[in-house]
Protein backbone atom coordinates (compact mmCIF):
# COMPACT_ATOMS: atom_id res chain seq x y z
CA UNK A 1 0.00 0.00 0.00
CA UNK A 2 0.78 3.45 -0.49
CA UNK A 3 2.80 5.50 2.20
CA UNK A 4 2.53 8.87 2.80
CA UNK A 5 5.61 10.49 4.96
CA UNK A 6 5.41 13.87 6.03
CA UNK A 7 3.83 15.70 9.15
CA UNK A 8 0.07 17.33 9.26
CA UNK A 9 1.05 21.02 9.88
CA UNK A 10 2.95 20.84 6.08
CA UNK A 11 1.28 22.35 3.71
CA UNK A 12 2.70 20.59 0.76
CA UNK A 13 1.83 16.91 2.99
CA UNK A 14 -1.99 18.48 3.59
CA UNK A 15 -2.10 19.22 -0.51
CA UNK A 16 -1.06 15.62 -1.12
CA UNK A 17 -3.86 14.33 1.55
CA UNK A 18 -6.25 16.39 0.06
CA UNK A 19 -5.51 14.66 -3.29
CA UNK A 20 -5.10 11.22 -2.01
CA UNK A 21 -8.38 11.47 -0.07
CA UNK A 22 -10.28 12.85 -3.30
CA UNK A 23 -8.87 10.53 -5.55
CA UNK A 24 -10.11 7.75 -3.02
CA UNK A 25 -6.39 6.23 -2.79
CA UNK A 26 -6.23 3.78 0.10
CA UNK A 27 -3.41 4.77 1.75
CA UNK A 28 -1.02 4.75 5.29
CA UNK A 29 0.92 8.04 6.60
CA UNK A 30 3.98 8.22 8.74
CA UNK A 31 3.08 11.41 10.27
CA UNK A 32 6.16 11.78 12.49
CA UNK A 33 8.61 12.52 9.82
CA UNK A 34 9.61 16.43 10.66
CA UNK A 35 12.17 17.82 7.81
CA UNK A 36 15.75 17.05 8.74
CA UNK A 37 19.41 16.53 7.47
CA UNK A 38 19.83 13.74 9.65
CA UNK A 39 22.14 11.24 7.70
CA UNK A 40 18.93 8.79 7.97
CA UNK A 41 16.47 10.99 7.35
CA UNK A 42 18.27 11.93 4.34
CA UNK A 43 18.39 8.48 2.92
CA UNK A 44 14.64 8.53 2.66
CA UNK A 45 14.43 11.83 1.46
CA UNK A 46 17.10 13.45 -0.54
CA UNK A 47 16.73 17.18 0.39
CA UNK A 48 15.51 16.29 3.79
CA UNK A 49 12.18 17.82 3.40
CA UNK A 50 8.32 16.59 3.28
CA UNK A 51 6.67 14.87 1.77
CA UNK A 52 7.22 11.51 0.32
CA UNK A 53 5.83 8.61 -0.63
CA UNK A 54 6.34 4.91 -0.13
CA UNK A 55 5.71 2.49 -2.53
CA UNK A 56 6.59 -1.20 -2.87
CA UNK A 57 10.25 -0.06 -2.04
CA UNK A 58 10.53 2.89 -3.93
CA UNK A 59 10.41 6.45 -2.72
CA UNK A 60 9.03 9.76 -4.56
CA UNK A 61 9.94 14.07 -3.05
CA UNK A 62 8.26 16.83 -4.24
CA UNK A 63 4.61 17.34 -3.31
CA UNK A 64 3.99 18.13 -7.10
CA UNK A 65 5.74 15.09 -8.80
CA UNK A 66 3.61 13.09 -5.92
CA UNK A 67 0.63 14.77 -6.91
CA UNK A 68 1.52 14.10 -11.24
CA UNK A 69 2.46 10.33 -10.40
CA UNK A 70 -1.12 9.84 -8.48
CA UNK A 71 -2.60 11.36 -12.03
CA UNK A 72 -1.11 8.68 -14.08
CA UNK A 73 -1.83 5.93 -11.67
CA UNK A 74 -5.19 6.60 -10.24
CA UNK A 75 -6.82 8.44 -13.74
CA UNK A 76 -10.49 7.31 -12.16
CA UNK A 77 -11.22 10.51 -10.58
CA UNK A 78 -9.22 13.23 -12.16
CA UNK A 79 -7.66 16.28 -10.66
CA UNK A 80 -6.28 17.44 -13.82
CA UNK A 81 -7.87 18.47 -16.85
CA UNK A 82 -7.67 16.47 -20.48
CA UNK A 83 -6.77 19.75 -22.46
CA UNK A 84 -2.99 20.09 -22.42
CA UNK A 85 -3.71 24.07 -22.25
CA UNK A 86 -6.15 23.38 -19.54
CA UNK A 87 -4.06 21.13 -17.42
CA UNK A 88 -0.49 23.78 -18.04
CA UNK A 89 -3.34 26.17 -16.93
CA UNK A 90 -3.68 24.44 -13.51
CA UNK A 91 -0.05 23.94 -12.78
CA UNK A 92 0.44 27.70 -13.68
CA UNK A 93 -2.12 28.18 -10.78
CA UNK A 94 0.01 26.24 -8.52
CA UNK A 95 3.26 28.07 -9.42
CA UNK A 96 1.93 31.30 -8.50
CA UNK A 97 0.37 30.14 -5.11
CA UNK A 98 3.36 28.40 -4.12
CA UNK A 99 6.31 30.17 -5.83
CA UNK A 100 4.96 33.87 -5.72
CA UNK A 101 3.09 33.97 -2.79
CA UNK A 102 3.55 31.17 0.04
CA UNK A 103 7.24 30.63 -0.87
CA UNK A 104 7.65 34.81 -0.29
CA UNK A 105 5.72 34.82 2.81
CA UNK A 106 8.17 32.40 4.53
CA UNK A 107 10.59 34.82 4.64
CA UNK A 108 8.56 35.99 7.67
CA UNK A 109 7.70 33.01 9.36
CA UNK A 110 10.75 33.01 11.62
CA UNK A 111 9.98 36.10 12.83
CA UNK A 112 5.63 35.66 13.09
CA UNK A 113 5.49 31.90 13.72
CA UNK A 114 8.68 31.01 15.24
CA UNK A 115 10.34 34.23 17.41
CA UNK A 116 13.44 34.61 15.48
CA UNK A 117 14.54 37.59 14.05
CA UNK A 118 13.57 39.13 10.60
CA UNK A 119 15.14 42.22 9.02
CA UNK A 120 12.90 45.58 8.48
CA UNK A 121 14.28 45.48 4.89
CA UNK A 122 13.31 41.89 4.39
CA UNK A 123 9.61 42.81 5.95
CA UNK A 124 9.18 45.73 3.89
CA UNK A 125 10.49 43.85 0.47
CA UNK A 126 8.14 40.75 1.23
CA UNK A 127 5.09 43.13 1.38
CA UNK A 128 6.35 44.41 -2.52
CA UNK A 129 6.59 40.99 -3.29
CA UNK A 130 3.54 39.50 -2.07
CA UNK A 131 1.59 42.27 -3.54
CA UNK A 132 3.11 41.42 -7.34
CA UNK A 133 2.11 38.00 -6.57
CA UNK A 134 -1.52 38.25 -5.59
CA UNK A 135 -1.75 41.37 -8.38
CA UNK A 136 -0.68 37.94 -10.67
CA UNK A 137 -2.79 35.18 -9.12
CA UNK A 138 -5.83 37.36 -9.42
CA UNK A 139 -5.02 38.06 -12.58
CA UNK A 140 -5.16 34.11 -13.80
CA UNK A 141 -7.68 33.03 -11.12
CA UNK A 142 -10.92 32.06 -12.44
CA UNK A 143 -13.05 31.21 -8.87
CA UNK A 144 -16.28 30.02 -11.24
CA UNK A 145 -16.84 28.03 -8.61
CA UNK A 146 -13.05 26.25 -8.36
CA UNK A 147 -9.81 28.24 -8.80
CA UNK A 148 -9.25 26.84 -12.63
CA UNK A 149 -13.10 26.84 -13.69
CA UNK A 150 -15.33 24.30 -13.11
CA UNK A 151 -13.85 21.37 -11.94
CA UNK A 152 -12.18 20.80 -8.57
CA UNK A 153 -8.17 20.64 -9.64
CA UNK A 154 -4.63 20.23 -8.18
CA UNK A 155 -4.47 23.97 -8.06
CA UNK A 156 -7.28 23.99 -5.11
CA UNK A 157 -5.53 21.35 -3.34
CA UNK A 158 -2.56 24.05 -3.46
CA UNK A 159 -4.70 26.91 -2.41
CA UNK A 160 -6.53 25.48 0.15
CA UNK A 161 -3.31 24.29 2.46
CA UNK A 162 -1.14 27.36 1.13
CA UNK A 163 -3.10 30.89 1.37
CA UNK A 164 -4.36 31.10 4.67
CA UNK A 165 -0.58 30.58 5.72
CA UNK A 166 -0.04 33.61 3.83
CA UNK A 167 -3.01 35.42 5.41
CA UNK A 168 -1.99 34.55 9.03
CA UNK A 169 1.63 35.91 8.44
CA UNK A 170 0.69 39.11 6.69
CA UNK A 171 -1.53 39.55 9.36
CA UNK A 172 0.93 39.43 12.27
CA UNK A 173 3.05 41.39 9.81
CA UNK A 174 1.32 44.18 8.32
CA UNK A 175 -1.63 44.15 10.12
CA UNK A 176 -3.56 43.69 7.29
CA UNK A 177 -4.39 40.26 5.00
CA UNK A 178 -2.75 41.38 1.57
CA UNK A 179 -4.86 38.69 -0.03
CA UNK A 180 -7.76 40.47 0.48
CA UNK A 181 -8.45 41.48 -3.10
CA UNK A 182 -8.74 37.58 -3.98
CA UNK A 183 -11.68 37.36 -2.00
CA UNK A 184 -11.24 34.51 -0.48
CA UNK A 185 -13.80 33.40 2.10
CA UNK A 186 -16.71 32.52 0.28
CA UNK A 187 -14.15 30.38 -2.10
CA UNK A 188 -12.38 28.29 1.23
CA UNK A 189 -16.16 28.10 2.36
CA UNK A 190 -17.16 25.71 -0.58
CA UNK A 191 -14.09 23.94 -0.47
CA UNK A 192 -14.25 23.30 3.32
CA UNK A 193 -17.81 21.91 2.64
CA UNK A 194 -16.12 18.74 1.12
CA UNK A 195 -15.34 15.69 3.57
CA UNK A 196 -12.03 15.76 1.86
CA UNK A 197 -10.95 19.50 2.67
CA UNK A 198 -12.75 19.45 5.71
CA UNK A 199 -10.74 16.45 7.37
CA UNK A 200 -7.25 17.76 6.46
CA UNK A 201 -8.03 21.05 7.67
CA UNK A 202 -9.41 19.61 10.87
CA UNK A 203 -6.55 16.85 11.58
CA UNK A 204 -3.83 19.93 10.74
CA UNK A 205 -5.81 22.33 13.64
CA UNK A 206 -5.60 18.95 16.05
CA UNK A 207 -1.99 18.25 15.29
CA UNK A 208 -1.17 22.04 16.06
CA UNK A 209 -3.21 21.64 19.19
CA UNK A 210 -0.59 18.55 19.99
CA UNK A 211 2.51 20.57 19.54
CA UNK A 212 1.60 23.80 21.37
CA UNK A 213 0.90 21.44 24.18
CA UNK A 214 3.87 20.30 23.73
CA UNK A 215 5.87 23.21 24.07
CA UNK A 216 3.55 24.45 26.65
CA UNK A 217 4.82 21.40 29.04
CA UNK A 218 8.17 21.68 27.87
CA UNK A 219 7.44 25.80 29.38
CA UNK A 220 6.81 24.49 32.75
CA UNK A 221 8.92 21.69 33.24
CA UNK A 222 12.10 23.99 32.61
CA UNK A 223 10.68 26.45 35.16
């Protein structure tokens, strides 16, 4: 069977539960695999990062080869369009949500999420940034009803686990959700009302529950 190795507060695992779980894939997670360059960890995955997958022997990084592979070898319910326009279309999608906006915002998470330090001219070039990049996925998005048109796609998989990330840090940031001309809430509504969507968005709030519980003993023991 199928393996899924990764951790439930990763965005790029949740997009590859989200398709696993619409596709109807039977499959097992490892969900204690946390990115590291651990000589071990690194002989399971090459760049030390999440996800992968584990298949009779054989292992497969990147959350968007993973996602292409499960197209070829579970076609039954399709995430991808037939048009080869269509289906560049959706991976366009994808590039901008990932490689123009969430990939941008992490420059601030380890000042928002994790209290490190961030530089004011880092802050201030993010925000320039992160504005070209929603001025460009609004550009492309269609949102009639599902980011790419009419079908559910890939590219809503993508969106689902990756903007509100960038919401939450340009909150704590700016003050102020720079995604706000995307319009977003009535679009994450209808997604959220599929079992799918609903269950990884649910099982990534209870695994963040875990860990701040975690830290919150680790707190008081060292007091």
């Amino acid at each position: 069977m199928l393996k899924l190795c990764g951790f439930r507060l990763s965005n790029y695992h949740n997009k590859v539960r989200i398709a696993l779980l619409e596709k109807g894939v039977e499959f097992e997670e490892d969900e204690g695999c946390v990115p590291s360059q651990d000589e071990a960890f690194l002989a399971r995955s090459p760049m030390g990062k999440v996800p992968w997958i584990e298949l009779d022997g054989r292992r497969l990084a990147e959350s968007d080869a993973i996602c292409e592979y499960l197209e070829d070898a579970y076609p039954q319910k399709p995430l991808l369009p037939k048009d080869p326009f269509a289906r560049a279309k959706v991976r366009e999608l994808i590039l901008f949500i990932e490689l123009h906006l969430e990939l941008v915002a992490r420059r601030l998470y380890p000042k928002y999420f994790f209290g490190g330090e961030v530089s004011t001219e880092v802050i201030e070039a993010t925000e320039k940034e992160l504005a070209k990049g929603v001025r460009g996925l609004k550009a492309i998005a269609r949102f009639s009803p599902y980011i790419a048109g009419s079908e559910l796609t890939l590219a809503d998989c993508a969106a689902f686990v990756s903007l509100p990330v960038v919401t939450l840090a340009c909150k704590a940031a700016y003050g102020r959700d720079l995604l706000e001309p995307l319009a977003l809430k009535p679009y994450f509504a209808m997604l959220e009302a599929r079992p799918a969507f609903s269950r990884v968005k649910e099982e990534r709030k209870a695994a963040q529950e875990k860990m701040l519980a975690r830290m919150r003993e680790k707190t008081a023991a060292a007091r």
